[in-house]
Protein backbone atom coordinates (compact mmCIF):
# COMPACT_ATOMS: atom_id res chain seq x y z
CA UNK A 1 42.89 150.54 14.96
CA UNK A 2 43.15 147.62 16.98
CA UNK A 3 41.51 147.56 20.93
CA UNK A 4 42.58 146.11 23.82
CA UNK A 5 42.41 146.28 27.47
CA UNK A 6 45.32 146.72 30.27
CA UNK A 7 45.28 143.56 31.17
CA UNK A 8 45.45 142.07 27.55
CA UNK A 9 48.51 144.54 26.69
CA UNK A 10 49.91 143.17 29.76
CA UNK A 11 49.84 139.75 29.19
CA UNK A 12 50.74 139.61 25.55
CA UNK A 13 52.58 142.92 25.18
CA UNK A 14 55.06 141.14 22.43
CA UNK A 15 52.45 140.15 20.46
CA UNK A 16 50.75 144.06 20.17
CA UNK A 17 54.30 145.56 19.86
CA UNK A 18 55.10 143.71 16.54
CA UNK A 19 51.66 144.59 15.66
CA UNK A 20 52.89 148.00 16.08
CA UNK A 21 56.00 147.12 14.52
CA UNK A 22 54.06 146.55 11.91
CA UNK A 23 51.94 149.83 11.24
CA UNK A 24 49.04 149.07 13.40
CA UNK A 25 48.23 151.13 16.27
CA UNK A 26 46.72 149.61 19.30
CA UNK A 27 44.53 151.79 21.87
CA UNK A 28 44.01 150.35 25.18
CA UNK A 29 41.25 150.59 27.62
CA UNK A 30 40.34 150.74 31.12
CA UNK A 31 36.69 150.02 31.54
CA UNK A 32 35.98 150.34 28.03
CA UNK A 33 37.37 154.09 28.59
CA UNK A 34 40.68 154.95 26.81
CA UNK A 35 43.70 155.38 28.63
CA UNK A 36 46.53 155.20 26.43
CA UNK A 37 47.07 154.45 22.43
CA UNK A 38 50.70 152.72 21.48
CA UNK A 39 52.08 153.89 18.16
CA UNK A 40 54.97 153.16 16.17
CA UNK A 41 58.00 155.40 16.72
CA UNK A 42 58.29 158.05 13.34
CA UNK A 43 61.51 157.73 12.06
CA UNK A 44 62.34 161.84 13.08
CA UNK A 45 61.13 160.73 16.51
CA UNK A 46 64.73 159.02 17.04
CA UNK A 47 66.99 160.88 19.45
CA UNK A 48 69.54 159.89 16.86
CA UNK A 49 67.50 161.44 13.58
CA UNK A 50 67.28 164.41 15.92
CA UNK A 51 70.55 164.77 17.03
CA UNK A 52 71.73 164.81 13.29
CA UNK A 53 68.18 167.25 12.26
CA UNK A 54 69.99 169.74 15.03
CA UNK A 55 72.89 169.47 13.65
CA UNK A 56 72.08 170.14 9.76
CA UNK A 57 71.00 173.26 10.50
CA UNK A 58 73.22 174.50 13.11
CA UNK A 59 71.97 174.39 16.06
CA UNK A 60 74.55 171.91 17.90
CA UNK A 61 78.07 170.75 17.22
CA UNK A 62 79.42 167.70 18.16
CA UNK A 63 82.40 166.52 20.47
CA UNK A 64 85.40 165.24 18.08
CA UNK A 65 86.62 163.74 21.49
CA UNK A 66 85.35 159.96 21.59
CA UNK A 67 85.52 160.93 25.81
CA UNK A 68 82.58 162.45 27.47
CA UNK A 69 84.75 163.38 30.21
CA UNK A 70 87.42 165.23 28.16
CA UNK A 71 84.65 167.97 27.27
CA UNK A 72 84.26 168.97 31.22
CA UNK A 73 86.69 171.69 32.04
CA UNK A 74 89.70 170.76 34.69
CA UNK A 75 88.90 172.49 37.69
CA UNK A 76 91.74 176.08 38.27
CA UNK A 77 93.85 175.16 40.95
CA UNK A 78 94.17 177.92 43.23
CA UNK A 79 97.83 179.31 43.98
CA UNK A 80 96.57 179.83 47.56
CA UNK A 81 95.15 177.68 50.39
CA UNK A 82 91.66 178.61 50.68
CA UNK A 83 92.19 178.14 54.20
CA UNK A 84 95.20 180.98 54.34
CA UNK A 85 93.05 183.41 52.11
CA UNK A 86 90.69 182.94 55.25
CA UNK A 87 92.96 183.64 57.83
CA UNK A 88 94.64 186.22 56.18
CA UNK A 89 91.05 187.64 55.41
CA UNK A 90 90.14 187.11 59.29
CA UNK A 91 93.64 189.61 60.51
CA UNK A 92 92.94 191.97 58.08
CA UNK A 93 89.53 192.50 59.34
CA UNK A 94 90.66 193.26 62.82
């Protein structure tokens, strides 16, 4: 395991991500304390992988429609003003 402080990951944070890229894992320090470890992603860490893990067993379906907005329900138009169910309300009351 490779060490390194914050201000070393800052300045050559390419250079310790394809180290990571490349199986290492890299813990960095603050005042020789550490604060933080970087390791690669596993590959059932993808929101992809786990998208397609829930969906094996069950546990969510996908949209067949290619638009997001297409899944939202269309809003019920009412066959009354809102405004004359109020008024109405309002003389009834009286």
């Amino acid at each position: 395991m490779e060490t390194a402080t914050i201000s070393e990951v800052k300045n050559r944070l390419s250079a310790y991500l394809r180290k990571v890229k490349a199986g290492q894992t890299v813990l960095i320090l603050d005042r020789d304390e550490p604060v933080a470890m970087i390791t690669a992603v596993d590959a059932q860490d993808r929101p992809a992988d786990r998208l397609a893990k829930l969906e094996k067993q069950g546990l969510l379906r996908r949209s067949a429609s290619t638009d997001p907005l297409k899944a939202l329900k269309q809003p019920v138009t009412a066959k009354t003003s809102v405004v004359l169910a109020l008024l109405e309300d309002r003389r009834d009351a009286r």
